[in-house]
Protein backbone atom coordinates (compact mmCIF):
# COMPACT_ATOMS: atom_id res chain seq x y z
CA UNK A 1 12.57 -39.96 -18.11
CA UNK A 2 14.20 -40.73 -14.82
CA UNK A 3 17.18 -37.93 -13.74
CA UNK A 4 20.66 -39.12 -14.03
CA UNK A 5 21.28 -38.43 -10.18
CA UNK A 6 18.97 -40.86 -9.05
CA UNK A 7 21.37 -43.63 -11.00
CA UNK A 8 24.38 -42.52 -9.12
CA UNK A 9 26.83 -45.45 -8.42
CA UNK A 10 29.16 -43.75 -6.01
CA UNK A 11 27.06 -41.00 -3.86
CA UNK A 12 30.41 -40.95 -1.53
CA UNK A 13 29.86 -37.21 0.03
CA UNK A 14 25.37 -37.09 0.67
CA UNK A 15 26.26 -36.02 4.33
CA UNK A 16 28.16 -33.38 6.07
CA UNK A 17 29.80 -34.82 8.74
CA UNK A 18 28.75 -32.90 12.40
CA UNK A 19 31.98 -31.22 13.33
CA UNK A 20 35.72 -32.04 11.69
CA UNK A 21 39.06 -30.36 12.70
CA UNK A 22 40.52 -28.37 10.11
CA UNK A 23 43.18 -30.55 9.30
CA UNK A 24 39.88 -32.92 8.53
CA UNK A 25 38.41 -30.26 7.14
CA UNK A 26 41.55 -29.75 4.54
CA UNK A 27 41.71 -33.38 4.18
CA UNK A 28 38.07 -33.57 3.49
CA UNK A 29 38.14 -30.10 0.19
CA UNK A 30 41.25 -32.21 -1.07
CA UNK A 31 39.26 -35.44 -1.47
CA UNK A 32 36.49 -33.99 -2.76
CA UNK A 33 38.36 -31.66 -5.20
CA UNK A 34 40.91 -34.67 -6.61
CA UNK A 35 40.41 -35.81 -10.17
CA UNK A 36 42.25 -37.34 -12.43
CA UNK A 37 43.08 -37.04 -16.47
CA UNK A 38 40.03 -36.24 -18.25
CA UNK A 39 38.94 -38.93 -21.18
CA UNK A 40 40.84 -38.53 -24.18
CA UNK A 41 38.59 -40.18 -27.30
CA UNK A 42 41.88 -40.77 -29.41
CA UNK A 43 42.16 -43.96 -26.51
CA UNK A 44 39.27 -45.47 -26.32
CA UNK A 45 40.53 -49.08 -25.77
CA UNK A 46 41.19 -50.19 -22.20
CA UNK A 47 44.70 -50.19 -22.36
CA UNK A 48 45.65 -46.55 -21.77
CA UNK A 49 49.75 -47.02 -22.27
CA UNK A 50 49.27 -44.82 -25.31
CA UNK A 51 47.43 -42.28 -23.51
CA UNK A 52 50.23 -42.13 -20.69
CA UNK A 53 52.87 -41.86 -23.08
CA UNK A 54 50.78 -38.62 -24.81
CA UNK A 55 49.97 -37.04 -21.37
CA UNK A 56 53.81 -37.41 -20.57
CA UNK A 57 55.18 -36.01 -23.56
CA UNK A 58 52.83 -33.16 -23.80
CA UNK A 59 53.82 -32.26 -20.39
CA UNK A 60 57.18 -32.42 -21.36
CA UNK A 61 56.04 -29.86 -25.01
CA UNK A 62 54.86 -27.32 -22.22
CA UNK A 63 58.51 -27.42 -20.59
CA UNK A 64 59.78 -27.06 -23.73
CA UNK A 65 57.35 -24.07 -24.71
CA UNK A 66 57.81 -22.39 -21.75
CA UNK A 67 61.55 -22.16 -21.06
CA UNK A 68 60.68 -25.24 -17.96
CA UNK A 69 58.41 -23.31 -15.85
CA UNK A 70 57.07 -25.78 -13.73
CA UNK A 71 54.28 -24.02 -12.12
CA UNK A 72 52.85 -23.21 -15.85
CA UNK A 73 52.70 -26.62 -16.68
CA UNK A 74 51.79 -28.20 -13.73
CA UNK A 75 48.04 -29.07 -14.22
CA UNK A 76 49.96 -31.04 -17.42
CA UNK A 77 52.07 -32.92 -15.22
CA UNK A 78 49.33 -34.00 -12.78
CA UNK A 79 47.47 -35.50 -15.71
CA UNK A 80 50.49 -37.34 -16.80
CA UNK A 81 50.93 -39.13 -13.53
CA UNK A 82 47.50 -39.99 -12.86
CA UNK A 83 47.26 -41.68 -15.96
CA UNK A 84 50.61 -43.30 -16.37
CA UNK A 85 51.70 -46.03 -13.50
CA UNK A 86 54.53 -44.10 -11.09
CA UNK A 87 57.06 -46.70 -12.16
CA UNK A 88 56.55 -45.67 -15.70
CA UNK A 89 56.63 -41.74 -14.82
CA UNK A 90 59.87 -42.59 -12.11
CA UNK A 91 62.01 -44.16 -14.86
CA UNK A 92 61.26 -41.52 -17.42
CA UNK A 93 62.37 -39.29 -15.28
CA UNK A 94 65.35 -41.13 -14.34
CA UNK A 95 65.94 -41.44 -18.20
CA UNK A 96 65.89 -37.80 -18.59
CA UNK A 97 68.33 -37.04 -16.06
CA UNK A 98 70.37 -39.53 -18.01
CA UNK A 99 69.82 -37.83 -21.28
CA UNK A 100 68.39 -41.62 -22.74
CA UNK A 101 64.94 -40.37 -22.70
CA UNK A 102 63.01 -41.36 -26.37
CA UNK A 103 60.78 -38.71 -26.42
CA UNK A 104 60.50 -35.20 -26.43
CA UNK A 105 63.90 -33.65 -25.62
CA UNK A 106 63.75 -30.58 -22.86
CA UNK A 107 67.37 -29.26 -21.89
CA UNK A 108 66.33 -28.73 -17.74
CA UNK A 109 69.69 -27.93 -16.67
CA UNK A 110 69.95 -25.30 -19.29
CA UNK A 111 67.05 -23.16 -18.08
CA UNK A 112 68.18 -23.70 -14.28
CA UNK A 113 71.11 -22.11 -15.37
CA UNK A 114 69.71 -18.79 -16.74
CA UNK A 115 68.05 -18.30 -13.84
């Protein structure tokens, strides 16, 4: 059986470039290192609105869960907005802010406060 590497489609980094900068070099680790949302089988169709609107919402469950810390739920917001068009992500926000938001419900300006 033939390995899996050999049927490759995108074999983007085979060679080390001679010498880079460090700011290439930083460039070069954050390429390499970006992914996006990993596959969630409950969407398995094309359209992945349904899958946005999940990753969104369960970012917002960790803000809820965790009095809004941010940094804890942070790898939960990344997910969300590489699945979900900005526009989409933008005008939640926005919605929010504005308290017209139709999903889950997390009180921000309440936990600034304590602080």
């Amino acid at each position: 059986m033939p390995d899996l590497k050999d049927y490759k489609l995108a074999k983007i980094f085979t060679v080390e470039p001679d010498e880079l900068s460090e700011e290439q070099e930083t460039m070069l680790s954050a390429v390499k290192e970006a992914r996006t949302t990993p596959r969630d089988p409950r969407f398995r169709a094309h359209n992945q609105a349904g899958h946005c609107w999940n990753r969104y919402n369960e970012w917002l469950v960790c803000l809820k869960q965790t009095s809004s810390d941010e940094d804890a739920c942070k790898p939960l917001r990344y997910m969300a907005i590489n699945v979900c068009p900005g526009i989409w992500t933008e005008k939640w926000d926005e919605e929010r802010e504005e308290g017209l938001f139709p999903g889950i419900k997390v009180d921000m300006k309440k936990s600034q406060e304590d602080e």
